[in-house]
C-alpha atoms as a PDB file:
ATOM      1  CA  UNK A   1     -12.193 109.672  22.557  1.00  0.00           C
ATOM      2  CA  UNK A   2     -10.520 106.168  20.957  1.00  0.00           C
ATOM      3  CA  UNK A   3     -11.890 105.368  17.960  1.00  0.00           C
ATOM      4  CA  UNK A   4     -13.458 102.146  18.269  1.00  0.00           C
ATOM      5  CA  UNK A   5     -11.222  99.509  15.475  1.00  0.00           C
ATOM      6  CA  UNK A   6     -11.853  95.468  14.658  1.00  0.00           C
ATOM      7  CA  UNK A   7      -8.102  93.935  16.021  1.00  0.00           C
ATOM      8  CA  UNK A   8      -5.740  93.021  13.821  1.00  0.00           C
ATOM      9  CA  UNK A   9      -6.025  88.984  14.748  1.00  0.00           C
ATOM     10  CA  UNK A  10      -9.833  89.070  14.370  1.00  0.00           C
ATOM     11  CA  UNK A  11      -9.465  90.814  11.006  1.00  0.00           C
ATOM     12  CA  UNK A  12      -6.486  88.806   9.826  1.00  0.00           C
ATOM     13  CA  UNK A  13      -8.650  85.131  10.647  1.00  0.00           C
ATOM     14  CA  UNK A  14     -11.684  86.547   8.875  1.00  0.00           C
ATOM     15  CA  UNK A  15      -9.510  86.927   5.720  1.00  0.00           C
ATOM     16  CA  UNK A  16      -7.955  83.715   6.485  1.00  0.00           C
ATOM     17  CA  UNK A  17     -11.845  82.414   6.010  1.00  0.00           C
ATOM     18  CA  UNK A  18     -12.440  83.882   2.825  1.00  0.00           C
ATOM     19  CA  UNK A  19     -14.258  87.575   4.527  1.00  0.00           C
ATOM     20  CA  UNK A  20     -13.562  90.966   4.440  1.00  0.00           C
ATOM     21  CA  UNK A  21     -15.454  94.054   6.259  1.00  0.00           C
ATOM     22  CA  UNK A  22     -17.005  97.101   4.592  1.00  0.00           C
ATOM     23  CA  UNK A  23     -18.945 100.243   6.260  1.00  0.00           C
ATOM     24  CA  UNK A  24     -22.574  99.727   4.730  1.00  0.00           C
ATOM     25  CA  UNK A  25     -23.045 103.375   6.570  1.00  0.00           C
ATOM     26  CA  UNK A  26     -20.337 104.726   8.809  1.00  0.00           C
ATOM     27  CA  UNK A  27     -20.059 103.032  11.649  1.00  0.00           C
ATOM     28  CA  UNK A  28     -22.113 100.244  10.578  1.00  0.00           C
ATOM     29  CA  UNK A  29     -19.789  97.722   9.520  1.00  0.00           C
ATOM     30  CA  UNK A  30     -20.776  94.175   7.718  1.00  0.00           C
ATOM     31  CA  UNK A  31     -18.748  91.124   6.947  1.00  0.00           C
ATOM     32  CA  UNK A  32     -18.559  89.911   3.337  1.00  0.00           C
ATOM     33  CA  UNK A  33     -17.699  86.364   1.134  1.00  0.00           C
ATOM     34  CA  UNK A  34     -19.531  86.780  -2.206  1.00  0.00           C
ATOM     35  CA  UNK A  35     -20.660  83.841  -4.111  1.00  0.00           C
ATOM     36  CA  UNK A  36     -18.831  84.710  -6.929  1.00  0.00           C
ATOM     37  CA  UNK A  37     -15.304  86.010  -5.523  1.00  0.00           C
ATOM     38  CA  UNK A  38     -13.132  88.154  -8.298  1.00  0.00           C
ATOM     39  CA  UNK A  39      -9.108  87.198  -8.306  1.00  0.00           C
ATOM     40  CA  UNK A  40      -5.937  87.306 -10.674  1.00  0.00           C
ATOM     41  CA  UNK A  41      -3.191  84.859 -10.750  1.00  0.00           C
ATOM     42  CA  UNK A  42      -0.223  87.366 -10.942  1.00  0.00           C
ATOM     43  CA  UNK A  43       0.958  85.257 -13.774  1.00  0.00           C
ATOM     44  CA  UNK A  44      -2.154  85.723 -16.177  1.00  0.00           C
ATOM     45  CA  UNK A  45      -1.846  89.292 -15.943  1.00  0.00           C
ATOM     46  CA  UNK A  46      -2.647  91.320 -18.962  1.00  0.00           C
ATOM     47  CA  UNK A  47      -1.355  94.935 -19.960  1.00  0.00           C
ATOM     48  CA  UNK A  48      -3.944  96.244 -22.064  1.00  0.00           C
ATOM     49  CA  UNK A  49      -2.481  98.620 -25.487  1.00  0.00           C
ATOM     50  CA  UNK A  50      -2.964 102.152 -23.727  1.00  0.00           C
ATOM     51  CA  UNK A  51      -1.547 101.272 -20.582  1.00  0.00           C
ATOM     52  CA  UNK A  52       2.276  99.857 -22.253  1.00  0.00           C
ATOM     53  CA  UNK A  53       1.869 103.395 -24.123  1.00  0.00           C
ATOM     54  CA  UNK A  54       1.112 105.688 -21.104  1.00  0.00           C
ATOM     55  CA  UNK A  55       4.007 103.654 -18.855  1.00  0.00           C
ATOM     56  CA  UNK A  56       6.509 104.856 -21.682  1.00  0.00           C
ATOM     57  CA  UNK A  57       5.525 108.221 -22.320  1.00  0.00           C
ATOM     58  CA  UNK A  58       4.818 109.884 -18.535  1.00  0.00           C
ATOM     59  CA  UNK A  59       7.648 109.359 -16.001  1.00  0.00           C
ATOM     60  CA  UNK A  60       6.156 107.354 -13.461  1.00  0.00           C
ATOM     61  CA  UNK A  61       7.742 106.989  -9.863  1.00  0.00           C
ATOM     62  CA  UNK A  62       6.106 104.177  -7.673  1.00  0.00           C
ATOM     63  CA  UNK A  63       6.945 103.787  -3.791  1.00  0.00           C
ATOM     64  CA  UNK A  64       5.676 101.139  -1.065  1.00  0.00           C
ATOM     65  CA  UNK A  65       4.267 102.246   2.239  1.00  0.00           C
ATOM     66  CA  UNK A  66       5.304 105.842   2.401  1.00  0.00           C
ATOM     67  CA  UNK A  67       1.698 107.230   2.297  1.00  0.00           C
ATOM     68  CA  UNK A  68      -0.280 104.697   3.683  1.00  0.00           C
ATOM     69  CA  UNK A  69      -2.858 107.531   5.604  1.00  0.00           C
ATOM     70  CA  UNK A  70      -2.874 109.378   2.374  1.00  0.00           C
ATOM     71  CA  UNK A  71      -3.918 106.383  -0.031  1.00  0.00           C
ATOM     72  CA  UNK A  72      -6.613 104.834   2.182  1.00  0.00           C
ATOM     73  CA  UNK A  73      -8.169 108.815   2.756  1.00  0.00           C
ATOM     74  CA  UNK A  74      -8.013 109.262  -0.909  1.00  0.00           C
ATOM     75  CA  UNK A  75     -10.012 105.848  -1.816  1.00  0.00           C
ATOM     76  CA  UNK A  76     -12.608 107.155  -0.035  1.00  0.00           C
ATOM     77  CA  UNK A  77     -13.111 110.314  -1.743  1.00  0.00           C
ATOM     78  CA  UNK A  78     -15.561 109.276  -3.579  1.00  0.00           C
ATOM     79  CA  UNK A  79     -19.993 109.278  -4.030  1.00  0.00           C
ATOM     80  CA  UNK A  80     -19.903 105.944  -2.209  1.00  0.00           C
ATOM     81  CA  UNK A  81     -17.673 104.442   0.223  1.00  0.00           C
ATOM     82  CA  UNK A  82     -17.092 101.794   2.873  1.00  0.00           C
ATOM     83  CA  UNK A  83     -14.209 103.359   4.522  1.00  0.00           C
ATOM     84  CA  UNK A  84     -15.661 105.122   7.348  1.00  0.00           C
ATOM     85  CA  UNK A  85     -13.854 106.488  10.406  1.00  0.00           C
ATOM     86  CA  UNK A  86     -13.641 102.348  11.908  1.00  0.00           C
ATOM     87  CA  UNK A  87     -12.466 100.848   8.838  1.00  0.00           C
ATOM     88  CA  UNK A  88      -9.853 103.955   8.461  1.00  0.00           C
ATOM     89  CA  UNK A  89      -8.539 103.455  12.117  1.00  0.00           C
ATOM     90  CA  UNK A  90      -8.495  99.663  11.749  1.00  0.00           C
ATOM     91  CA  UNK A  91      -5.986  99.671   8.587  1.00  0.00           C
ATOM     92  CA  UNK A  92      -3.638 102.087   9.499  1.00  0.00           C
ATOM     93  CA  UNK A  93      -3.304  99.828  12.782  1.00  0.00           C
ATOM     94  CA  UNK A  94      -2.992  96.982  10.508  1.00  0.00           C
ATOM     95  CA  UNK A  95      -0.154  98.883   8.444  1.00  0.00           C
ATOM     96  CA  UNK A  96       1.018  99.631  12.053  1.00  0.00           C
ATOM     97  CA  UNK A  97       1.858  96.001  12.468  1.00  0.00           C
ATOM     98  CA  UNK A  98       3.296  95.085   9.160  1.00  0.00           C
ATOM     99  CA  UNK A  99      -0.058  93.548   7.463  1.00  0.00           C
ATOM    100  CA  UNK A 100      -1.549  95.935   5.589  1.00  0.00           C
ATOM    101  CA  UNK A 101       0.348  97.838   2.485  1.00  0.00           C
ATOM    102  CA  UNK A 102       0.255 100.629   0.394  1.00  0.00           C
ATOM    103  CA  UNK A 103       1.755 101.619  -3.264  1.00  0.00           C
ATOM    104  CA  UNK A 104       1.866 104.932  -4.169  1.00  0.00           C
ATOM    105  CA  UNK A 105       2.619 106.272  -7.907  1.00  0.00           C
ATOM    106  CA  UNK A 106       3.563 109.894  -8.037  1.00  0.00           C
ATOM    107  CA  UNK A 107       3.935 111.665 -11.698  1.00  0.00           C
ATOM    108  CA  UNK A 108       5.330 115.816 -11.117  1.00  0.00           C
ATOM    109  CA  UNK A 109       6.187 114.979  -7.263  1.00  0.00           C
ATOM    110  CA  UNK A 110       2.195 114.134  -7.082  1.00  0.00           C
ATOM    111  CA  UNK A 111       0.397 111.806  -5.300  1.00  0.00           C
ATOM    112  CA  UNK A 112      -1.256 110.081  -8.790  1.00  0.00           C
ATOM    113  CA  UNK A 113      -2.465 107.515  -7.789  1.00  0.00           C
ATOM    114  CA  UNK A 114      -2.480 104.010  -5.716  1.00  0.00           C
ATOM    115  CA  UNK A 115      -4.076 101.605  -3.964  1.00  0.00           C
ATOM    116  CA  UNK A 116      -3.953  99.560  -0.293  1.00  0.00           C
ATOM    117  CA  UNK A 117      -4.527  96.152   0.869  1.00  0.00           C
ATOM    118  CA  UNK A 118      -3.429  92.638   3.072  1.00  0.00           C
ATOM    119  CA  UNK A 119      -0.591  90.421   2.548  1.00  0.00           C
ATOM    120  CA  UNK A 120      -1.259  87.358   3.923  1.00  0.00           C
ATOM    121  CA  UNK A 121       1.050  84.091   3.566  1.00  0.00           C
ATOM    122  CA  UNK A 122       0.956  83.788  -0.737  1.00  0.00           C
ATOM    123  CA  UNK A 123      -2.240  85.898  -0.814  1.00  0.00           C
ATOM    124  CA  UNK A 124      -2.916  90.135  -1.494  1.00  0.00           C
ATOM    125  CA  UNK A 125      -5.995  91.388  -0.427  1.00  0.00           C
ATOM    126  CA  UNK A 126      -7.141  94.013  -2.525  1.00  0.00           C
ATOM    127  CA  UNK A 127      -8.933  96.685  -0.588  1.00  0.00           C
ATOM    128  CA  UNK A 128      -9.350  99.788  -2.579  1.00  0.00           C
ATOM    129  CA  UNK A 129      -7.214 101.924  -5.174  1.00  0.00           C
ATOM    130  CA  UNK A 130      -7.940 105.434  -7.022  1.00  0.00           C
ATOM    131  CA  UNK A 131      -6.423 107.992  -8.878  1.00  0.00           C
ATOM    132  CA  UNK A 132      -6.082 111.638  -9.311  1.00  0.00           C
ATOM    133  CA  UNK A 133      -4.257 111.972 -12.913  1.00  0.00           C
ATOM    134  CA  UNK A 134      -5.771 109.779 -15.587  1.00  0.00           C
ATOM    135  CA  UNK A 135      -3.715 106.166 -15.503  1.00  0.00           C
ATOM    136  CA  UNK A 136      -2.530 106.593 -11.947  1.00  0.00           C
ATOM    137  CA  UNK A 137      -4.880 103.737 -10.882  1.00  0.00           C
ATOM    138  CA  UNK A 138      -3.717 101.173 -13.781  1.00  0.00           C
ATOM    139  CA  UNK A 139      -0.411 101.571 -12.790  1.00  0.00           C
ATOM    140  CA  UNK A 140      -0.590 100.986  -9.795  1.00  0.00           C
ATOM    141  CA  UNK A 141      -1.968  98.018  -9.978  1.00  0.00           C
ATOM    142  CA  UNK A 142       0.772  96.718 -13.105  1.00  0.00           C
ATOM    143  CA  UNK A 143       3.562  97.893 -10.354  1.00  0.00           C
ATOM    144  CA  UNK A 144       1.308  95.389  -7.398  1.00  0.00           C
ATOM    145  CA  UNK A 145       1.637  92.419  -9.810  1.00  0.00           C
ATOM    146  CA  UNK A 146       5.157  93.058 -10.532  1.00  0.00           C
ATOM    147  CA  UNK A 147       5.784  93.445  -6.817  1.00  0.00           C
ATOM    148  CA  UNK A 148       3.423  90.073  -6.136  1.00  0.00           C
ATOM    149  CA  UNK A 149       5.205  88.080  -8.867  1.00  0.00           C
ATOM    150  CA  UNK A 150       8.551  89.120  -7.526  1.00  0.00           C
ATOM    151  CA  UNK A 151       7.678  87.822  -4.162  1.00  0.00           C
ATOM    152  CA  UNK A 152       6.088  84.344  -4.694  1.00  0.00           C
ATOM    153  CA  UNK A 153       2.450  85.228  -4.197  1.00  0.00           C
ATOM    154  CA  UNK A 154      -0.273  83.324  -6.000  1.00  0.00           C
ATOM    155  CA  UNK A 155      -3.072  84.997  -5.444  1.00  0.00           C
ATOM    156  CA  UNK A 156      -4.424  88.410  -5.837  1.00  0.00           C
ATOM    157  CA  UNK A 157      -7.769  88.736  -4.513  1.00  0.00           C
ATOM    158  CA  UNK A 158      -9.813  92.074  -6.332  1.00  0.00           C
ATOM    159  CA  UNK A 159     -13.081  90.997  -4.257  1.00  0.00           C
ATOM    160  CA  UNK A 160     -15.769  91.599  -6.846  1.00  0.00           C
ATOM    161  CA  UNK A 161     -14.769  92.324 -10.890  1.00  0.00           C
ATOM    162  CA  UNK A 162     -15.942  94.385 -12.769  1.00  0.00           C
ATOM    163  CA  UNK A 163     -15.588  94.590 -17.142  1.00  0.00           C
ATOM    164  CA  UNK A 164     -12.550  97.329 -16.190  1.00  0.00           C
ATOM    165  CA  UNK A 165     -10.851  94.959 -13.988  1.00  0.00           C
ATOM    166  CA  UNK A 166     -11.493  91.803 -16.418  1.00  0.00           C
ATOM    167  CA  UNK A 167      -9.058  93.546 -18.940  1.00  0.00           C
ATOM    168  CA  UNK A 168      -6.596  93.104 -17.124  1.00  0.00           C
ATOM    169  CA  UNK A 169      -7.183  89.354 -16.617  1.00  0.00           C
ATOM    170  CA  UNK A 170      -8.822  89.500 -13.322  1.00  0.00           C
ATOM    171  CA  UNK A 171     -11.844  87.095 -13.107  1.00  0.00           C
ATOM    172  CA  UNK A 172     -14.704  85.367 -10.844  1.00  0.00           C
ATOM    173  CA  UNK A 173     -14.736  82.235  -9.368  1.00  0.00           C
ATOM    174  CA  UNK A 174     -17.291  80.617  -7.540  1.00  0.00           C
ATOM    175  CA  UNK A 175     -16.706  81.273  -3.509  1.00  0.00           C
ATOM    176  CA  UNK A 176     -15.843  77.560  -3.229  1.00  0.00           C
ATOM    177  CA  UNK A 177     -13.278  77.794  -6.045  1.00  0.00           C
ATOM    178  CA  UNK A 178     -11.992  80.372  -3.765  1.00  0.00           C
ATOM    179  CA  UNK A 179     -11.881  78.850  -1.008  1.00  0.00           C
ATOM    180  CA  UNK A 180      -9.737  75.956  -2.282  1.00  0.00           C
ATOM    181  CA  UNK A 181      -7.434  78.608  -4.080  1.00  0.00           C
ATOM    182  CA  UNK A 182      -6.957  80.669  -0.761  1.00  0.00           C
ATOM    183  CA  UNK A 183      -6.410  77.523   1.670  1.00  0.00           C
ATOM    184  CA  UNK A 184      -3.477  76.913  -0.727  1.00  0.00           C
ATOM    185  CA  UNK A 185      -2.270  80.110  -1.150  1.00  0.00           C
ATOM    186  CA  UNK A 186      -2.196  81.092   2.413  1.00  0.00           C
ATOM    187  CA  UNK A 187       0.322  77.960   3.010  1.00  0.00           C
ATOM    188  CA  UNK A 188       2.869  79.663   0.585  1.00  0.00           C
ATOM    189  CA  UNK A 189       5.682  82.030   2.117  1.00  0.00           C
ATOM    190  CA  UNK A 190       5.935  85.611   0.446  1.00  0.00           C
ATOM    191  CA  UNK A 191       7.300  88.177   0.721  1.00  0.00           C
ATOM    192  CA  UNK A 192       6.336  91.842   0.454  1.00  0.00           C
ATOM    193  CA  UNK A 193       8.952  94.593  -0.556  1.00  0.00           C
ATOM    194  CA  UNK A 194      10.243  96.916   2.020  1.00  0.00           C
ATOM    195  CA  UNK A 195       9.059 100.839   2.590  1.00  0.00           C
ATOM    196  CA  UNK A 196      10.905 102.549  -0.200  1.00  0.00           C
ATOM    197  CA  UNK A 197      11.074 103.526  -3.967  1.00  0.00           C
ATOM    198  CA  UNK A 198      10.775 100.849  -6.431  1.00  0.00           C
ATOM    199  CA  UNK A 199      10.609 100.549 -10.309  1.00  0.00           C
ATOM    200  CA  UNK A 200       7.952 101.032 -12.391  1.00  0.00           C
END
């Protein structure tokens, strides 16, 4: 039996509007726009203390879409999730044709950490990340700015903040603010780096 998925073009437009899906139970999925929407400009990006000292003290490898099945199955190994079987199916489609990405950090030829998302003109959609060794999950997402500054996006979109996230200069905006900051982003050309090893 074919797992029932939400297209690639209908998923694509609704990010293009400023939503995203989530499983509020599996196979019960729900469209979401917050009223207060949580971003980072790539440029304002802040390493906190501990993470400069645990990037020069563990030998980090990072790679890009080598793992994508393996990331999006390990964000949802956790108490709560909204990846169910449907929102599983529907990314690794989208990663099928060239939308969605992955980064993957390894540390002792493990799978540390990592997280997926959406490129979209000058805009990353954040979908989920995790980790399985302490750090893996903050570098990750130091290697994803590098990557987005590298390429000429403007916009990383984190979906909701939380006081972990806001360390690292991620912040809320009002969804109008948004809005205005997406329509302008999406206009912009970037370009996300091909499957393969890259630096940390």
């Amino acid at each position: 039996m074919t797992t029932k998925i939400i297209t690639p073009d209908f998923l694509l437009q609704a990010y293009r509007r400023g939503f995203f899906p989530m499983a509020v139970k599996p196979g019960h999925i729900e469209w979401f726009s917050p009223s207060s929407r949580g971003i980072l400009f790539p440029n304002e990006f802040h390493i906190p203390h501990g993470l400069r000292r645990c990037l020069k003290a563990q030998k980090w490898r990072a790679t890009v879409d080598t793992a994508f099945p393996e990331v999006i199955l390990a964000c949802s190994k956790r108490e709560e999730t909204w990846i169910d079987d449907i929102i599983f199916h529907t990314y690794c489609h989208l990663f099928s044709s060239g939308h969605a990405h992955s980064l993957e950090i390894w540390l002792d030829s493990e799978l540390a950490g990592g997280l997926y998302g959406v490129a979209v003109g000058g805009v990353f959609f954040g979908e989920s990340m995790f980790h399985k060794r302490s750090n893996g999950s903050k570098v990750a997402l130091k290697v994803l700015v590098d990557l987005l500054k590298a390429g000429g996006f403007l916009l990383l979109d984190t979906q909701w903040t939380t006081p972990h996230l806001e360390q690292f200069g991620i912040r809320a905006v009002p969804r109008a603010v948004y809005l205005s900051l997406l329509k302008n982003a999406l206009n912009v050309s970037a370009q996300f780096p091909q499957k393969g090893e890259i630096p940390v």
